[in-house]
PDB file of N, CA and C in Angstrom:
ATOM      1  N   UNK A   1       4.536  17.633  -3.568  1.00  0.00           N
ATOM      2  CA  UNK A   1       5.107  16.808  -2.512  1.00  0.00           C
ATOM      3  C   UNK A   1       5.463  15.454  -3.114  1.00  0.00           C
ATOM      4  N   UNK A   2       6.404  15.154  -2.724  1.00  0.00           N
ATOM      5  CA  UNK A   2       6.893  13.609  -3.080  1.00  0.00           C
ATOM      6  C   UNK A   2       6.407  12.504  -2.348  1.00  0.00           C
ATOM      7  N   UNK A   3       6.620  11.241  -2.884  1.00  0.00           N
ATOM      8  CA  UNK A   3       5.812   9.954  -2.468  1.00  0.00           C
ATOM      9  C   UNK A   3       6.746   9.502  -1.136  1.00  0.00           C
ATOM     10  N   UNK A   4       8.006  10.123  -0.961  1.00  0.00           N
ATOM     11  CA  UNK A   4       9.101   9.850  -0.063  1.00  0.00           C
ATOM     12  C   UNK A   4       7.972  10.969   1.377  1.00  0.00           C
ATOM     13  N   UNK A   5       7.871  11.954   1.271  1.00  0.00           N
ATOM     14  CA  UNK A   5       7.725  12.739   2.249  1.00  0.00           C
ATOM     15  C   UNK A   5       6.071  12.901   2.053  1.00  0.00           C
ATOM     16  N   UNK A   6       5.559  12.281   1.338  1.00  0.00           N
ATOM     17  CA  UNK A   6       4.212  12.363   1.556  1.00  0.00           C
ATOM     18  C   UNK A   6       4.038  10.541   2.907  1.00  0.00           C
ATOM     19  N   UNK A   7       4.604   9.385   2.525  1.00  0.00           N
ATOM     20  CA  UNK A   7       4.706   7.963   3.505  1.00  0.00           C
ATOM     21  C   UNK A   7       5.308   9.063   4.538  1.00  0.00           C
ATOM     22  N   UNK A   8       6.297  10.120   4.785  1.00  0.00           N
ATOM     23  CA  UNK A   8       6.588  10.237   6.254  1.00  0.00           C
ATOM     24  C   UNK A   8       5.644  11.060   6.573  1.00  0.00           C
ATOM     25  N   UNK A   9       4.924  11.894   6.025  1.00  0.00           N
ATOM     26  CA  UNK A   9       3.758  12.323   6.933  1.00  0.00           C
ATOM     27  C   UNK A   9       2.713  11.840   7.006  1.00  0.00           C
ATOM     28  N   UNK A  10       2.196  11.123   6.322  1.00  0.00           N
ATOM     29  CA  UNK A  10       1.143   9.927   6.242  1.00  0.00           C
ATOM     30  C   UNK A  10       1.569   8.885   7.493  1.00  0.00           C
ATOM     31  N   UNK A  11       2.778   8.251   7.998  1.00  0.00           N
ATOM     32  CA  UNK A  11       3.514   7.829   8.619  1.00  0.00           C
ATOM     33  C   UNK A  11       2.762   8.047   9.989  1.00  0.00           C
ATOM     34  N   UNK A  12       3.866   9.289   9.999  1.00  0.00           N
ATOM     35  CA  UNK A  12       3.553  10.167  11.495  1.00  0.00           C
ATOM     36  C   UNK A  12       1.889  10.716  11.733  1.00  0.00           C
ATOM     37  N   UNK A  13       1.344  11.009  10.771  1.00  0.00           N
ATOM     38  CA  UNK A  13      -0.289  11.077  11.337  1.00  0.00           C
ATOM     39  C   UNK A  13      -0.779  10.293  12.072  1.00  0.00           C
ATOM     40  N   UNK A  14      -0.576   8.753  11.015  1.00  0.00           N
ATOM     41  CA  UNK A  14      -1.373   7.515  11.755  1.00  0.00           C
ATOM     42  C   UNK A  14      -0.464   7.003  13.070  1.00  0.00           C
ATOM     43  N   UNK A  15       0.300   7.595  13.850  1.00  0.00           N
ATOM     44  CA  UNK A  15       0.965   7.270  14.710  1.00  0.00           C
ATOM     45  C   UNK A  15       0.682   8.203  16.066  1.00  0.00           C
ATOM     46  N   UNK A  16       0.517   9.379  15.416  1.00  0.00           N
ATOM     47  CA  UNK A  16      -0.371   9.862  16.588  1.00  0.00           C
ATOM     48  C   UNK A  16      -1.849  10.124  16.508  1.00  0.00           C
ATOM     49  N   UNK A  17      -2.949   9.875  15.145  1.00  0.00           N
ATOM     50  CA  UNK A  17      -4.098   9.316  15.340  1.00  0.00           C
ATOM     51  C   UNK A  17      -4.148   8.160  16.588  1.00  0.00           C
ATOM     52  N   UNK A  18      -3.744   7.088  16.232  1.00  0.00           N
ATOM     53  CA  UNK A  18      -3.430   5.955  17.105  1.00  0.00           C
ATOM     54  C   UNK A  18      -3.105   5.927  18.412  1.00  0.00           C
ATOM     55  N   UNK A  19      -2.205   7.358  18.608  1.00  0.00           N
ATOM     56  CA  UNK A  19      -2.175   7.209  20.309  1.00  0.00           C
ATOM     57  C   UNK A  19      -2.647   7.969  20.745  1.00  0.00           C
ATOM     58  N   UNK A  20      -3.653   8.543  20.444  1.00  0.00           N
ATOM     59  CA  UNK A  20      -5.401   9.526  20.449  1.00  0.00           C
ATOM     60  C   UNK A  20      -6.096   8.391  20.535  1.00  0.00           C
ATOM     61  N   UNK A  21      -6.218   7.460  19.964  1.00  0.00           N
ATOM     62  CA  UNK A  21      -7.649   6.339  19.926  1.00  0.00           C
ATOM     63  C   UNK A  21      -7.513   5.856  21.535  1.00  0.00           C
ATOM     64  N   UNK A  22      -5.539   5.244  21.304  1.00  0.00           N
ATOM     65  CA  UNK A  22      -5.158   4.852  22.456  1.00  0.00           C
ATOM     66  C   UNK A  22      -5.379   5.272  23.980  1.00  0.00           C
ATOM     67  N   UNK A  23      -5.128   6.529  23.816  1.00  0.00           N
ATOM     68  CA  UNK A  23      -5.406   7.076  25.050  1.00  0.00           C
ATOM     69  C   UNK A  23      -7.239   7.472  25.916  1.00  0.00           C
ATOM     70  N   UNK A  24      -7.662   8.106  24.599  1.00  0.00           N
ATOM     71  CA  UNK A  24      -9.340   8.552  24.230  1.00  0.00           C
ATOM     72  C   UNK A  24     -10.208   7.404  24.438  1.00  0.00           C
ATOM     73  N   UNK A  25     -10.153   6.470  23.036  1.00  0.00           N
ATOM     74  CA  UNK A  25     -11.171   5.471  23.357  1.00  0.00           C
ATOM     75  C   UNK A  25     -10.833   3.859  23.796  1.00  0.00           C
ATOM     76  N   UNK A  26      -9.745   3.353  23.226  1.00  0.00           N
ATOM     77  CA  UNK A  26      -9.753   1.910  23.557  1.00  0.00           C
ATOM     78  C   UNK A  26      -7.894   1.825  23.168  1.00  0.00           C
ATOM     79  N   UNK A  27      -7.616   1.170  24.722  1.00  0.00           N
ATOM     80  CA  UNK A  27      -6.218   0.158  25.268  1.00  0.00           C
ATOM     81  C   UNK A  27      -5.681  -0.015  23.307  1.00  0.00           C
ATOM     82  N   UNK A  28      -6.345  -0.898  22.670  1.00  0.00           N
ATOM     83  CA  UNK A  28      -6.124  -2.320  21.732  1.00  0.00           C
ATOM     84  C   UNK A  28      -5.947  -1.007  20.596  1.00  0.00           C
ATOM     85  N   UNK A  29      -6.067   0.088  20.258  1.00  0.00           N
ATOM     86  CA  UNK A  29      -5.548   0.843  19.206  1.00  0.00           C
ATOM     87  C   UNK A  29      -4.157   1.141  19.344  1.00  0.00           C
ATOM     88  N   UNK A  30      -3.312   0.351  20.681  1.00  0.00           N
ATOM     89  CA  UNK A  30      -1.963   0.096  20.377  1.00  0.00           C
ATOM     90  C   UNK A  30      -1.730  -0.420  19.458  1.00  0.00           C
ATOM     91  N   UNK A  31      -2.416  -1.071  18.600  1.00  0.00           N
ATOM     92  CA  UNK A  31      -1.769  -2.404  17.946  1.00  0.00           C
ATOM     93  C   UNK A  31      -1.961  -1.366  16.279  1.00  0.00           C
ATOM     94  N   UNK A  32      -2.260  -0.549  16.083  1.00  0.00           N
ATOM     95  CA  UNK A  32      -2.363   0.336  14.921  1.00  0.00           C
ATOM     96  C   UNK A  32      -1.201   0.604  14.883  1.00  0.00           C
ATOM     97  N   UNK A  33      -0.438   1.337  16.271  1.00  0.00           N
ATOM     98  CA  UNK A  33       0.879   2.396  16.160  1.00  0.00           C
ATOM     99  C   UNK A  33       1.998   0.950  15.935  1.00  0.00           C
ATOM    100  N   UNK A  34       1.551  -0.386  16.541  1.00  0.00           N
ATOM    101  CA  UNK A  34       2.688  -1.322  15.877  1.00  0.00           C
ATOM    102  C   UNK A  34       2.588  -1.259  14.580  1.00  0.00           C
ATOM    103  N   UNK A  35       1.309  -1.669  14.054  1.00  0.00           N
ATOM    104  CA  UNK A  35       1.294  -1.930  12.547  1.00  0.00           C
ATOM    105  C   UNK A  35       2.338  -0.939  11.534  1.00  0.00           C
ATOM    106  N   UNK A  36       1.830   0.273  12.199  1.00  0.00           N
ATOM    107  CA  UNK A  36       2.627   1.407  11.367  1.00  0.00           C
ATOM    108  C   UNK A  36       4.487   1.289  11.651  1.00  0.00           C
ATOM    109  N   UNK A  37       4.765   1.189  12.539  1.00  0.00           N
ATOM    110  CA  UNK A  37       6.157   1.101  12.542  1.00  0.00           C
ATOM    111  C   UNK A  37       6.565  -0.083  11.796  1.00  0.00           C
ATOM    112  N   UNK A  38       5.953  -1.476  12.176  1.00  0.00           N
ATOM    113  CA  UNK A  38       6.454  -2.900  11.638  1.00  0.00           C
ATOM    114  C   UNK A  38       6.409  -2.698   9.934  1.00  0.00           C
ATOM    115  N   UNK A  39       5.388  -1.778   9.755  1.00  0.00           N
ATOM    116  CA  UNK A  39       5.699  -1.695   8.382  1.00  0.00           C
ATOM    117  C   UNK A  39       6.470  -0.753   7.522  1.00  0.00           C
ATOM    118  N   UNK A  40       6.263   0.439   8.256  1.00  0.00           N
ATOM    119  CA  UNK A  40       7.750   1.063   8.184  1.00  0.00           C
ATOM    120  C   UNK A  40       9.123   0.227   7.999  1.00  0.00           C
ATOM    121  N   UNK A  41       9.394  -0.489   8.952  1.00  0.00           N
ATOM    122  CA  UNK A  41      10.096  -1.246   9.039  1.00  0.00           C
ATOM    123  C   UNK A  41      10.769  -1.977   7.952  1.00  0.00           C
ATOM    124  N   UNK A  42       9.702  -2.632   7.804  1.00  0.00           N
ATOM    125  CA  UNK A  42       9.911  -3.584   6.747  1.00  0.00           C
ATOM    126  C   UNK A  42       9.933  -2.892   5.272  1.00  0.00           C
ATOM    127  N   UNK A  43       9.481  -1.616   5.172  1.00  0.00           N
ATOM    128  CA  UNK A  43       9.639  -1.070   3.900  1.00  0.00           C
ATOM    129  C   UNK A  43      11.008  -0.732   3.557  1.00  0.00           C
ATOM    130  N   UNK A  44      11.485  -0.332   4.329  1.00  0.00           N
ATOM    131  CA  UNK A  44      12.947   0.431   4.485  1.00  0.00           C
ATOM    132  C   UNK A  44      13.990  -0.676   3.963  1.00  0.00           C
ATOM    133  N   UNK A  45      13.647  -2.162   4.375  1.00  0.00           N
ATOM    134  CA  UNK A  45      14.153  -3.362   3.705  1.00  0.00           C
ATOM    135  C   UNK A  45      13.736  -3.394   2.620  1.00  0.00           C
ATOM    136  N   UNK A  46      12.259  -3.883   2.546  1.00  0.00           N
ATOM    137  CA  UNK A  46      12.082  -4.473   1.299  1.00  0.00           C
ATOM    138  C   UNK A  46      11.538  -3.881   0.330  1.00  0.00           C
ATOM    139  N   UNK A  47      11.238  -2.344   0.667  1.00  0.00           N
ATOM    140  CA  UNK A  47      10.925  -1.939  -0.653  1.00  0.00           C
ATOM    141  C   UNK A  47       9.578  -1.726  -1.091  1.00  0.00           C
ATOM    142  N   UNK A  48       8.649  -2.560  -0.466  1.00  0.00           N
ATOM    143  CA  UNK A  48       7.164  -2.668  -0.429  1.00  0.00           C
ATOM    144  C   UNK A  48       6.645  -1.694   0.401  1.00  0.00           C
ATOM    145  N   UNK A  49       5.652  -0.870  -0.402  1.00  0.00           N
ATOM    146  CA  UNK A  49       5.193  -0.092   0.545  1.00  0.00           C
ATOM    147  C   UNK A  49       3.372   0.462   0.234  1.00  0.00           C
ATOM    148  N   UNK A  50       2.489  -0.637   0.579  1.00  0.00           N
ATOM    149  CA  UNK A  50       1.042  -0.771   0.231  1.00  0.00           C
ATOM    150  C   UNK A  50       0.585   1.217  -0.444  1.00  0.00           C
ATOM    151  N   UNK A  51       1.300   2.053   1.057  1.00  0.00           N
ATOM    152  CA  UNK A  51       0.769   3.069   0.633  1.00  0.00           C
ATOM    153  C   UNK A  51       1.454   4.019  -0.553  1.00  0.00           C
ATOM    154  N   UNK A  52       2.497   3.531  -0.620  1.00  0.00           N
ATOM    155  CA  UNK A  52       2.947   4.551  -1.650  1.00  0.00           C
ATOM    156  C   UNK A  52       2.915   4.005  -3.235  1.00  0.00           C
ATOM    157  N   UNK A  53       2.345   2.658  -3.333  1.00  0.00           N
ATOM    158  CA  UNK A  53       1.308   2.566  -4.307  1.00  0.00           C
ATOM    159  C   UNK A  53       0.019   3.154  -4.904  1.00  0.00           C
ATOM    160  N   UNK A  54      -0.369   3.246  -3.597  1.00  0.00           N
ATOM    161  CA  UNK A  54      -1.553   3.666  -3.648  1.00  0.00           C
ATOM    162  C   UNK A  54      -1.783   5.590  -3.982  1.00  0.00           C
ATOM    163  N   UNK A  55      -0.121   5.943  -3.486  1.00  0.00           N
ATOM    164  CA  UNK A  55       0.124   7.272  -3.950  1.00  0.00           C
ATOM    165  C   UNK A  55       0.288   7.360  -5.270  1.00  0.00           C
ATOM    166  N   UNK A  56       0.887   6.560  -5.703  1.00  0.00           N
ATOM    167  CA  UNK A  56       1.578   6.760  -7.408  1.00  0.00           C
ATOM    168  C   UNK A  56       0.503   6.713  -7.850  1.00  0.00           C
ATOM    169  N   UNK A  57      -0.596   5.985  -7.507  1.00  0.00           N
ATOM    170  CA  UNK A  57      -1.529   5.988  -8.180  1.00  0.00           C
ATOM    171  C   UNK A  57      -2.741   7.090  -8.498  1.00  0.00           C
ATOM    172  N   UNK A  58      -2.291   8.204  -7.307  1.00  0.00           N
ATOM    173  CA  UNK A  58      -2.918   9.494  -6.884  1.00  0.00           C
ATOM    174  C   UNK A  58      -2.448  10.355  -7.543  1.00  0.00           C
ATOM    175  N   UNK A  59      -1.544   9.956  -8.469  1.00  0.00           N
ATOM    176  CA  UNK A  59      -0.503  11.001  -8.680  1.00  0.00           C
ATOM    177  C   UNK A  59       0.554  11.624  -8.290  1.00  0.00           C
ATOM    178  N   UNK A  60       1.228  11.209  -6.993  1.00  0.00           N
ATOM    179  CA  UNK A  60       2.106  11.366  -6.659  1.00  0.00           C
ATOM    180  C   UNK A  60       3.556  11.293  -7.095  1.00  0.00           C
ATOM    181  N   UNK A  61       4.531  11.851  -7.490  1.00  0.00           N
ATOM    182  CA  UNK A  61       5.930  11.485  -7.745  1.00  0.00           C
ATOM    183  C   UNK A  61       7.075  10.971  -7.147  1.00  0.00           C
ATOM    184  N   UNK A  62       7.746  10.375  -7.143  1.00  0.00           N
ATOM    185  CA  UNK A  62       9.155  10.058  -6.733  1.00  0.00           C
ATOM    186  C   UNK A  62      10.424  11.428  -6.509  1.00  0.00           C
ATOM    187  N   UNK A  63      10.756  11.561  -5.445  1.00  0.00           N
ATOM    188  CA  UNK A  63      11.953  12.470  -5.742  1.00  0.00           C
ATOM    189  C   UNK A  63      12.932  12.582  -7.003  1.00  0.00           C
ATOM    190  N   UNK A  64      13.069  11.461  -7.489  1.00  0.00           N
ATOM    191  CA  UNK A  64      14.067  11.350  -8.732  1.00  0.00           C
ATOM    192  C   UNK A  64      13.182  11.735  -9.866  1.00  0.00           C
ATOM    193  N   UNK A  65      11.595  11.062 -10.158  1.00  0.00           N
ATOM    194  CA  UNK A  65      11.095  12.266 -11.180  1.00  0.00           C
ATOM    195  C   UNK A  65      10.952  13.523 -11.194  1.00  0.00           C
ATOM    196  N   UNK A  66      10.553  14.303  -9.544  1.00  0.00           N
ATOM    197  CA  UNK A  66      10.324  15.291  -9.554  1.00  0.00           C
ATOM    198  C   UNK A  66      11.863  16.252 -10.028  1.00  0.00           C
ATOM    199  N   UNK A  67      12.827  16.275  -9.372  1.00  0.00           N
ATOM    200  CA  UNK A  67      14.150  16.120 -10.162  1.00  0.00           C
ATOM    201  C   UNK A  67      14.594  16.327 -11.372  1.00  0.00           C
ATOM    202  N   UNK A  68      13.830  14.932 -12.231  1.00  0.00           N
ATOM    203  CA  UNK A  68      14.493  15.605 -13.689  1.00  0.00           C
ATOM    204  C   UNK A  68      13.732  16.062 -14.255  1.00  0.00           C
ATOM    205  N   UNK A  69      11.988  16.061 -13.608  1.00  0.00           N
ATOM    206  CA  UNK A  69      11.156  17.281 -14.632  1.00  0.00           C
ATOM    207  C   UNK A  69      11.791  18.486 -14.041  1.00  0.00           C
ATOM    208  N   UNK A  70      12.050  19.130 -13.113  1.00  0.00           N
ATOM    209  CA  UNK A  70      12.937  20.374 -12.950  1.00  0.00           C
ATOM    210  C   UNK A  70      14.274  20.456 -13.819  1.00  0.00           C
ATOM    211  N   UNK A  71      14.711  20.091 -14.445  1.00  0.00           N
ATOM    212  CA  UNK A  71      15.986  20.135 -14.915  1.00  0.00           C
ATOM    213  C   UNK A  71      15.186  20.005 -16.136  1.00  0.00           C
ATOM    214  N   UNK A  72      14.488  19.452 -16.618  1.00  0.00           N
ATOM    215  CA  UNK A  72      14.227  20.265 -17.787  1.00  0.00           C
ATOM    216  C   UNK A  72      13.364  21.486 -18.588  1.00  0.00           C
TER     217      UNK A  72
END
């Protein structure tokens, strides 16, 4: 799996974890499902993205490496 489609399902988990807390235990775990979009958000601009650091660092790949290790 790639570091592209591993952030969108990592993404979408914590978005409906969050509106499970929301609904289940406490109002204020709205403010999780903001976090996750605002930073979505802002990745899509700038490029920064805490978790998919933290992937590369797991081992995860980039679509464009996974790519040209197939091609060769």
């Amino acid at each position: 799996m790639s570091i592209e489609r591993a952030i969108m399902a990592f993404a979408g988990f914590m978005v409906l974890v969050s509106i499970a807390l929301t609904v289940w235990i406490n109002d204020n775990f709205i403010w999780l499902t903001v976090f996750v979009g605002a930073n979505l958000f802002q990745s899509a601009y700038t490029g920064f993205c805490p978790a998919a650091m933290i992937m590369r660092k797991l081992g995860f790949k980039s679509e464009a490496q996974l790519a040209s290790a197939n091609k060769d």
